[in-house]
N, C-alpha and C. Protein backbone atom coordinates (compact mmCIF):
# COMPACT_ATOMS: atom_id res chain seq x y z
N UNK A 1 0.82 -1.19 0.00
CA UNK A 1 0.00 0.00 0.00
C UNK A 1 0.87 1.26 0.00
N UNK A 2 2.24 1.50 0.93
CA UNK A 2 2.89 2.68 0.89
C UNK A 2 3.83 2.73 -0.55
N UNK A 3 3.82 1.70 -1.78
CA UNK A 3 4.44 2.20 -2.64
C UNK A 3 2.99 2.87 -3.36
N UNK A 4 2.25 2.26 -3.33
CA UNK A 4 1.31 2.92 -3.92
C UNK A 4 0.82 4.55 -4.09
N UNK A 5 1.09 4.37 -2.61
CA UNK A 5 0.84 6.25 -2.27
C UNK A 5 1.87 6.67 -2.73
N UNK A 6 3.23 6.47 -2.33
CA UNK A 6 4.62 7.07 -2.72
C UNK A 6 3.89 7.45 -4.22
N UNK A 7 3.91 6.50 -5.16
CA UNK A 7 3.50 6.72 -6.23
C UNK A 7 2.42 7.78 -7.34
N UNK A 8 1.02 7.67 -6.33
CA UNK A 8 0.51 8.70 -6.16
C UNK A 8 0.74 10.21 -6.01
N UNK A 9 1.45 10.41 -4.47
CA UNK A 9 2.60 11.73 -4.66
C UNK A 9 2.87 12.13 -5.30
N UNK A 10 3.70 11.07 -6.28
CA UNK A 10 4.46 11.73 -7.59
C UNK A 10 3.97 11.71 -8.80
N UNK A 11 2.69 11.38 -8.40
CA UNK A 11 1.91 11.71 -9.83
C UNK A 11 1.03 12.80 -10.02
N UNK A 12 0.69 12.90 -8.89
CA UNK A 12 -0.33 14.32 -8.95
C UNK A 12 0.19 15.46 -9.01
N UNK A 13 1.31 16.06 -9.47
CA UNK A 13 1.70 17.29 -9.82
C UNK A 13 2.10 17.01 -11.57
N UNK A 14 1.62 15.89 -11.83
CA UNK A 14 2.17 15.56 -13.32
C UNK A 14 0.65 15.78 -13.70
N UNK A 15 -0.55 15.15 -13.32
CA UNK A 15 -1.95 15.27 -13.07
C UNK A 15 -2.62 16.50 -13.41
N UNK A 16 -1.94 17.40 -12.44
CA UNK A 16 -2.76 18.56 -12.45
C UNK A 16 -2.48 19.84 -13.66
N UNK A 17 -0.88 19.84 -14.18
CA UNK A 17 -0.60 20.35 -15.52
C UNK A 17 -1.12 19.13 -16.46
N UNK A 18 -1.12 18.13 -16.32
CA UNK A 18 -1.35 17.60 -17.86
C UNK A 18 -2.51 17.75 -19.24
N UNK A 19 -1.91 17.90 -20.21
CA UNK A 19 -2.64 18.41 -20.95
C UNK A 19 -3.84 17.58 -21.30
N UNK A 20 -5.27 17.42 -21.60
CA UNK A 20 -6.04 16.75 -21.88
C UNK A 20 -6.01 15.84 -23.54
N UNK A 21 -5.45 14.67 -23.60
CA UNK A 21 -4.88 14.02 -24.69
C UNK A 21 -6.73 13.79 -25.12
N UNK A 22 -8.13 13.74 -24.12
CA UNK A 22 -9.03 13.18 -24.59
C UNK A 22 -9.56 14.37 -25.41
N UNK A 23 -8.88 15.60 -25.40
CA UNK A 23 -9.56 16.44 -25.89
C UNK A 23 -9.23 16.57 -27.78
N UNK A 24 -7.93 16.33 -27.72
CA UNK A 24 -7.55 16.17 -29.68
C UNK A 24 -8.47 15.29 -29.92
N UNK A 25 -8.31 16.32 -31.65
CA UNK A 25 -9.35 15.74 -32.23
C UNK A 25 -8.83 14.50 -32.76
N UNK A 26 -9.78 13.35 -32.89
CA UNK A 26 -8.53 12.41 -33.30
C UNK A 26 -9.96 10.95 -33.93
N UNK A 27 -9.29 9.87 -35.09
CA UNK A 27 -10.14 9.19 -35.49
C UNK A 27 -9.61 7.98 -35.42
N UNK A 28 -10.83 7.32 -34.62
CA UNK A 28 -10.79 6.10 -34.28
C UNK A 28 -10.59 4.76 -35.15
N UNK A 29 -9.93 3.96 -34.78
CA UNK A 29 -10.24 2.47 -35.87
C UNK A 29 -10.22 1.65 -34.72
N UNK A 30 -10.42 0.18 -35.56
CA UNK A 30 -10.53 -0.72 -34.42
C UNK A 30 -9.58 -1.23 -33.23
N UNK A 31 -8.09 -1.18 -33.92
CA UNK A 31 -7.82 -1.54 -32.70
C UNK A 31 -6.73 -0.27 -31.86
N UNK A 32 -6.63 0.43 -32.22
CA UNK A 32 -6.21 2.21 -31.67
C UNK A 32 -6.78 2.85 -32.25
N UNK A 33 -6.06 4.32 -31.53
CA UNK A 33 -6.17 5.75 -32.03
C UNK A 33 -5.67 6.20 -32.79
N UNK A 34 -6.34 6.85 -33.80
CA UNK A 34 -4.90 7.81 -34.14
C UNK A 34 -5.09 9.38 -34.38
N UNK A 35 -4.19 10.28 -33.86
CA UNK A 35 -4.48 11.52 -34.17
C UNK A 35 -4.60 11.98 -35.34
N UNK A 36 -5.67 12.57 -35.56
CA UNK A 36 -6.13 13.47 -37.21
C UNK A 36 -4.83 14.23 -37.51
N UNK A 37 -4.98 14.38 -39.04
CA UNK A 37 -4.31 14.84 -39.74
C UNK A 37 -3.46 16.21 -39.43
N UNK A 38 -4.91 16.81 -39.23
CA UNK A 38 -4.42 18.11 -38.44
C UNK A 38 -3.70 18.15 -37.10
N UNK A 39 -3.07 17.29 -36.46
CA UNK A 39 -2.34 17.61 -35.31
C UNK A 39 -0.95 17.59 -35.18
N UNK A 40 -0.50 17.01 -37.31
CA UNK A 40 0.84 16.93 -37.38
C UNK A 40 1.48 15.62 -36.81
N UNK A 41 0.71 14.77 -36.23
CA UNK A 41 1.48 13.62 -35.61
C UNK A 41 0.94 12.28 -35.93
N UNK A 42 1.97 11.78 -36.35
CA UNK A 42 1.89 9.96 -36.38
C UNK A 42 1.61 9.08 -35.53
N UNK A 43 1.45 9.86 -34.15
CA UNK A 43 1.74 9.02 -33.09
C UNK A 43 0.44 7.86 -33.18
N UNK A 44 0.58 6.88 -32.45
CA UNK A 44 -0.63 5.74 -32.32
C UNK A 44 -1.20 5.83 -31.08
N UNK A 45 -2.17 6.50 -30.72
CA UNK A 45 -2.43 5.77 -29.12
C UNK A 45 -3.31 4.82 -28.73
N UNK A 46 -2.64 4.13 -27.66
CA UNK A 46 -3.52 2.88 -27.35
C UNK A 46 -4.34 3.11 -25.72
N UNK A 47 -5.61 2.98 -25.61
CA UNK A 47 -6.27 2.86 -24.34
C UNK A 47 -5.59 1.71 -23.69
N UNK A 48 -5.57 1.94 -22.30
CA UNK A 48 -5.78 0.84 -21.18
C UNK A 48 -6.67 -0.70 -21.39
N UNK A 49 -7.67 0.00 -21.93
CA UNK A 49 -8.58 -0.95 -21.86
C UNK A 49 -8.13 -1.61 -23.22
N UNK A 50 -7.92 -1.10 -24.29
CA UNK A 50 -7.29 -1.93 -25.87
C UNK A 50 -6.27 -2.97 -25.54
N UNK A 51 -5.69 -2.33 -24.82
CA UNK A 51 -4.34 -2.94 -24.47
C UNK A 51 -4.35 -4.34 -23.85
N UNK A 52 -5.36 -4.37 -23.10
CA UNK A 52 -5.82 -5.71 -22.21
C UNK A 52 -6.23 -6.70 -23.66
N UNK A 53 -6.74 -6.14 -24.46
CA UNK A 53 -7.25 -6.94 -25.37
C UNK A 53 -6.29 -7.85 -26.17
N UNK A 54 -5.22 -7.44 -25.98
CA UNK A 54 -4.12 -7.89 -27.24
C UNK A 54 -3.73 -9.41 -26.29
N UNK A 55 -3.68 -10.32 -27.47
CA UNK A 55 -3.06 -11.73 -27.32
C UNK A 55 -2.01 -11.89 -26.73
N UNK A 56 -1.16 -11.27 -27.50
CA UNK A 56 0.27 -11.17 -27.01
C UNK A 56 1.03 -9.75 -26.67
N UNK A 57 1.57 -9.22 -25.58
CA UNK A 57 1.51 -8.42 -25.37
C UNK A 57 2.75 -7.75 -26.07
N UNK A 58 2.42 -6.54 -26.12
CA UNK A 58 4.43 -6.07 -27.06
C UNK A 58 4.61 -5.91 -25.82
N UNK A 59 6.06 -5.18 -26.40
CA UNK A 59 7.44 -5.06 -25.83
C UNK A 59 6.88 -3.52 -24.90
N UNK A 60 7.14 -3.88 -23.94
CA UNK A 60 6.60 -2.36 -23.10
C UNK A 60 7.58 -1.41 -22.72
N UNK A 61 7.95 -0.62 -23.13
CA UNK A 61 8.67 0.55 -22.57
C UNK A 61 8.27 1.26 -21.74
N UNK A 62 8.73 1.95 -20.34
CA UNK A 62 9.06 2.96 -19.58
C UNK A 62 9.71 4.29 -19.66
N UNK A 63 9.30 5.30 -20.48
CA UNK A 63 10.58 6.10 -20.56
C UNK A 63 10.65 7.01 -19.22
N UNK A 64 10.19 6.83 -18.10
CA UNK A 64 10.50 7.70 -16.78
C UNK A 64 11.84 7.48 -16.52
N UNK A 65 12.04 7.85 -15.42
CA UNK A 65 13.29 7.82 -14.91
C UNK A 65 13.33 6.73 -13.72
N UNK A 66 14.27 6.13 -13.50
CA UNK A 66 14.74 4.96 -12.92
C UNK A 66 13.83 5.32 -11.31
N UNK A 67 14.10 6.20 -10.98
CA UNK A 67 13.05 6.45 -9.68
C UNK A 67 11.80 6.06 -9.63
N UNK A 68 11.12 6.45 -10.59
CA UNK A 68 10.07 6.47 -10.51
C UNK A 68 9.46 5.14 -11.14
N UNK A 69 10.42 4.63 -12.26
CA UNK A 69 10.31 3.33 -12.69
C UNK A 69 10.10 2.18 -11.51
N UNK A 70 10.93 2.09 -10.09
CA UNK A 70 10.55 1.55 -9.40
C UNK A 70 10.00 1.82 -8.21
N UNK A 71 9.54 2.63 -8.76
CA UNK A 71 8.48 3.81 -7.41
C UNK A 71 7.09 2.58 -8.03
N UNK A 72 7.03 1.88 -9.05
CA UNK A 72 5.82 1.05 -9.76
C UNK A 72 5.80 1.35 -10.72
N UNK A 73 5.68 0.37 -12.03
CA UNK A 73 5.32 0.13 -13.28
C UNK A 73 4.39 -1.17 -13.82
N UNK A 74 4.46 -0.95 -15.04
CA UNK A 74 3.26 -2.13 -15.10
C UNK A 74 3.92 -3.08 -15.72
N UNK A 75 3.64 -4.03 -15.40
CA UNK A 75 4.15 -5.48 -15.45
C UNK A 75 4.86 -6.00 -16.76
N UNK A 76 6.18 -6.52 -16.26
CA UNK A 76 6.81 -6.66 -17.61
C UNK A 76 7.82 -5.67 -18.26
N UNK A 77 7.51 -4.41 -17.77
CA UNK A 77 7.46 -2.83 -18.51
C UNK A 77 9.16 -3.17 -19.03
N UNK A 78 10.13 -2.55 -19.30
CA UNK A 78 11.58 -2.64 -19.12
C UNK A 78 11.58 -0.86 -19.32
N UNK A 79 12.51 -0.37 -18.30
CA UNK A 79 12.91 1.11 -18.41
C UNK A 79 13.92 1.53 -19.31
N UNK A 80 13.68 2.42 -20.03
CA UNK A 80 14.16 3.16 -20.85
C UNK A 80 14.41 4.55 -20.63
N UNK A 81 14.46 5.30 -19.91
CA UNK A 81 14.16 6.76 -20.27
C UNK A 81 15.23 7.58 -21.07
N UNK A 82 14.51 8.74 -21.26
CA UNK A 82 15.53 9.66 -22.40
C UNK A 82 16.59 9.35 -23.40
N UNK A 83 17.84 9.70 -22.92
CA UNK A 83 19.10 9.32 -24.09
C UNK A 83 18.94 7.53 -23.92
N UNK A 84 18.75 7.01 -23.12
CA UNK A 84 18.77 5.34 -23.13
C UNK A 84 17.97 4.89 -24.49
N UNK A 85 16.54 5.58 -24.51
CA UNK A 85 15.99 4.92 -25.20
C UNK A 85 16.17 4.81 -26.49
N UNK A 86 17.01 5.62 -27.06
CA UNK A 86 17.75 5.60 -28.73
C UNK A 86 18.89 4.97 -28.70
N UNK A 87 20.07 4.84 -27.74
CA UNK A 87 21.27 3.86 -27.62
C UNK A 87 20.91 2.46 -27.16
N UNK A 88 19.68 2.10 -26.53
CA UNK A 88 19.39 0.72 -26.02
C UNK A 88 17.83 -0.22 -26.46
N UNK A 89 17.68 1.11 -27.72
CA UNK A 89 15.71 0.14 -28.04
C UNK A 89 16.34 -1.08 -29.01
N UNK A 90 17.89 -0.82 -29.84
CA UNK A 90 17.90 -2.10 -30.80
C UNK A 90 18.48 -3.24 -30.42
N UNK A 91 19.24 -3.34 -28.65
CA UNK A 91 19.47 -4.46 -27.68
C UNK A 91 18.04 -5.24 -27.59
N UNK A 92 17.09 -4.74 -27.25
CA UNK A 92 15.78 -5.69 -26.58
C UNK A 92 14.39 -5.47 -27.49
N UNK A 93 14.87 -4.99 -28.78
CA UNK A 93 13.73 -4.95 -29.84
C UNK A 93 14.48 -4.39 -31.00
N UNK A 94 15.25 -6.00 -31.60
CA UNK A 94 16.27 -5.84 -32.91
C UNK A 94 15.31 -5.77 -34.23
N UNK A 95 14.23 -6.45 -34.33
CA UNK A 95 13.38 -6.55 -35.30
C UNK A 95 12.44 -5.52 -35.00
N UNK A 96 12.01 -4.41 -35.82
CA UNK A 96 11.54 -3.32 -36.04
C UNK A 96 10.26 -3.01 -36.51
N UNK A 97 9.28 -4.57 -36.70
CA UNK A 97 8.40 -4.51 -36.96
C UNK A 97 7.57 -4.76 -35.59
N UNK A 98 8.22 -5.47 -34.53
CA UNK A 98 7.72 -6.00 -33.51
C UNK A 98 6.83 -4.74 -32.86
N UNK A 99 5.58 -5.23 -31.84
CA UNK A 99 4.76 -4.07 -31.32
C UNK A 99 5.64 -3.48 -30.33
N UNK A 100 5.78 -2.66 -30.10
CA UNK A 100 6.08 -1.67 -28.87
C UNK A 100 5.34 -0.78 -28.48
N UNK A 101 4.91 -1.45 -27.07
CA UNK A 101 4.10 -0.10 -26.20
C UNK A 101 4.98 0.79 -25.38
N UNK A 102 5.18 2.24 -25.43
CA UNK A 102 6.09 3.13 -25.02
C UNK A 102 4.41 3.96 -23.74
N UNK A 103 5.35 3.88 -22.47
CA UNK A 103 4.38 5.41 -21.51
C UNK A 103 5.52 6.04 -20.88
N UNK A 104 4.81 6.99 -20.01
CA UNK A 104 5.37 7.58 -18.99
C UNK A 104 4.69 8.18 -17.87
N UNK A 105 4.82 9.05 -17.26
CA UNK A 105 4.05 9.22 -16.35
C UNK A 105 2.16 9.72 -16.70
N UNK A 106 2.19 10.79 -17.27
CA UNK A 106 0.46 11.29 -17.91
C UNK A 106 0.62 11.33 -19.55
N UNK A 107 1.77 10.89 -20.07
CA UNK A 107 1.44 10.51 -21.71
C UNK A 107 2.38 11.53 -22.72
N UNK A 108 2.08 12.81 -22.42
CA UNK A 108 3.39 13.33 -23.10
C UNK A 108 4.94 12.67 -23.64
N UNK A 109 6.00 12.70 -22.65
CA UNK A 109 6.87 11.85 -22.71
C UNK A 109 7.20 10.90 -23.43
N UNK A 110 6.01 9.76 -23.13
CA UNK A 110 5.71 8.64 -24.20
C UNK A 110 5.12 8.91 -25.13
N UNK A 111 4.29 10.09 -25.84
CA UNK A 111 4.25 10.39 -27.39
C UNK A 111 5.34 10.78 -27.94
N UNK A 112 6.37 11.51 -27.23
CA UNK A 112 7.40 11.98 -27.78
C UNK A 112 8.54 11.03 -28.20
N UNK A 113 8.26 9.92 -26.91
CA UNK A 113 9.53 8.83 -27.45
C UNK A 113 8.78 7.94 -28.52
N UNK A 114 7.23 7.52 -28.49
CA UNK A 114 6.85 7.07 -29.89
C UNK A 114 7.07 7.49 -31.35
N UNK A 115 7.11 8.98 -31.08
CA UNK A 115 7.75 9.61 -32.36
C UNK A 115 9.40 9.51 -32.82
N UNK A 116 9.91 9.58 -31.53
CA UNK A 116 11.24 9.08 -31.85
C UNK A 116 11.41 7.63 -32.65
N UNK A 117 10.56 6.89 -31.80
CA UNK A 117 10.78 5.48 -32.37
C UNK A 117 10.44 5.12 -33.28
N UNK A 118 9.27 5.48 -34.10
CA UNK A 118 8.82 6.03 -35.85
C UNK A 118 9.55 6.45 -36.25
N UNK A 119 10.39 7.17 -36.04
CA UNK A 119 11.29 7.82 -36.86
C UNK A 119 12.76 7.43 -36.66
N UNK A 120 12.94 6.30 -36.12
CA UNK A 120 14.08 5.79 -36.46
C UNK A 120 13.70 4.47 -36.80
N UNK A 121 12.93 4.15 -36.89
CA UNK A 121 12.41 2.96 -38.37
C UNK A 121 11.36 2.04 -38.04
N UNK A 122 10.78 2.29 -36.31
CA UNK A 122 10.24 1.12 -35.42
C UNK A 122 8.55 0.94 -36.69
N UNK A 123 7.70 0.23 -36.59
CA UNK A 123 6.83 0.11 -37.59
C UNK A 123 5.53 0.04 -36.57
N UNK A 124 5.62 -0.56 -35.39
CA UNK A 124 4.60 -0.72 -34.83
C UNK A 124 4.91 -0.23 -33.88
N UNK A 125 4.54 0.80 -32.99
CA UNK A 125 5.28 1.73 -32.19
C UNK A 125 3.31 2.41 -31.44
N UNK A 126 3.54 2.32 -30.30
CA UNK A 126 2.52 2.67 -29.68
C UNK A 126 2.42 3.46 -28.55
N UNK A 127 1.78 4.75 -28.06
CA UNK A 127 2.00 5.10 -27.12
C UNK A 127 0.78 4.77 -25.88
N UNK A 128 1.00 4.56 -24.56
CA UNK A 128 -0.27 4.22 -23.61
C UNK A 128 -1.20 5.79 -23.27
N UNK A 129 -2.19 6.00 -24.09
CA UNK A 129 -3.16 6.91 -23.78
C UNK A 129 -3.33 7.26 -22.00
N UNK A 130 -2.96 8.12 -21.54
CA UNK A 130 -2.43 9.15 -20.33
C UNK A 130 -1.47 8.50 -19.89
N UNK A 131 -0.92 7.83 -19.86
CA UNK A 131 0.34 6.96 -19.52
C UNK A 131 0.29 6.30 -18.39
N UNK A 132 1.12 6.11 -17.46
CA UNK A 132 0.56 5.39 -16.25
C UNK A 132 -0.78 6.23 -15.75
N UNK A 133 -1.11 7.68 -15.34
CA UNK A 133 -2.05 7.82 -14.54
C UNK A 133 -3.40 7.10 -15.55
N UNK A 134 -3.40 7.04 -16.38
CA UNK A 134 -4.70 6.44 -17.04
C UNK A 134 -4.29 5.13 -17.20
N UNK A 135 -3.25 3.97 -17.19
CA UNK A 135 -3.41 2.82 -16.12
C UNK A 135 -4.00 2.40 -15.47
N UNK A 136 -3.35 3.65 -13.97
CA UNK A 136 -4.00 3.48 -13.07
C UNK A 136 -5.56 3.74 -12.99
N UNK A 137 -6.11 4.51 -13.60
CA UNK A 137 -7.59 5.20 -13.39
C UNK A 137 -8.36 4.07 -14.14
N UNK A 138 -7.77 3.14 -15.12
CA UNK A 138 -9.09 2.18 -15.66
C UNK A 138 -8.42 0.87 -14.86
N UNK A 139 -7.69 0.50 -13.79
CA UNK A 139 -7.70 -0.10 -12.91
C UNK A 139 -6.21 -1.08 -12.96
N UNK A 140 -5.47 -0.96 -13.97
CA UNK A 140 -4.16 -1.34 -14.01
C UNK A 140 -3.34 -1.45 -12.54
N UNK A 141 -2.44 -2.67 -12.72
CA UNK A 141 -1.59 -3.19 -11.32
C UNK A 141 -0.47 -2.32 -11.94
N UNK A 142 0.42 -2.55 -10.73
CA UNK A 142 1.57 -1.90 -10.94
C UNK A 142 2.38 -3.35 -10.10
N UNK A 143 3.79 -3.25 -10.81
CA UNK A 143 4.95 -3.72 -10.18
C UNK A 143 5.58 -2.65 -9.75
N UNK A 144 6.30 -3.27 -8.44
CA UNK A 144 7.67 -2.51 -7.42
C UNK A 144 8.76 -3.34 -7.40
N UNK A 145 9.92 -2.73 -7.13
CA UNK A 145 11.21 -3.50 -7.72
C UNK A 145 11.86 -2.26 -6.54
N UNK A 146 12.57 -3.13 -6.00
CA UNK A 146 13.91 -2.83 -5.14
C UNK A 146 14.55 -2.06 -5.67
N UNK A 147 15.27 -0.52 -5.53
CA UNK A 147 16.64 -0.65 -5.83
C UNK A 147 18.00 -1.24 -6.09
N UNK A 148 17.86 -1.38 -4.77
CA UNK A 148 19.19 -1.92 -3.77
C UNK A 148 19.21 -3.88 -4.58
């Protein structure tokens, strides 16, 4: 329960600036999102709830920072953040067609590293719609991991 709150803490000042991702305009297909034309971006986003749906799950990225990565993440996740994630995505996802789900804390972050990852050749590249806090809000677990 106290990583949980820890966790909490550090999410609600990410919470209260974050920008409303439900508000772009954006057109639906069946199995994501994708932002309209007009917003300039490729990005893919995937709901919480889509995500449960998939057979096999991709490759999940973290791009937070190692703190907060084991402050709780969601299961499986492997951390990446910032300069890591362009020197270390072709160690643990060499084939470029494979799915990758990229978050971060409320979703920004992880659109930005999805765009990175489109644009250095990834094909199926996904970002988690609000990132962990919308996880957490449609009822997602979290893993905790030791430092030490």
């Amino acid at each position: 329960m106290i990583p949980f709150l820890n966790l909490f803490r550090e999410l609600v000042p990410f919470l209260a600036r974050r920008q409303r991702i439900d508000q772009w305009p954006i057109r639906r297909t069946e199995d994501y999102i994708l932002p309209t034309e007009g917003t300039g971006s490729r990005i893919r986003e995937i709901s919480p709830h889509q995500l449960a749906k998939f057979r096999n799950l991709p490759l999940i990225v973290d791009v937070r920072d190692e703190e907060e990565f084991f402050s709780g993440h969601i299961k499986g996740a492997k951390n990446l953040s910032g300069d890591l994630l362009s020197e270390a995505i072709s160690e643990i996802a060499p084939d470029r067609s494979s799915p990758i789900l990229v978050y971060c804390a409320a979703g920004n972050r992880g659109a930005l590293a999805a765009d990175r990852l489109q644009k250095m050749g990834y094909l199926n590249v996904f970002s988690l719609k609000g990132g962990l806090s919308g996880w957490l809000e449609a009822g997602g677990l979290l893993e905790t991991q030791s430092m030490w």
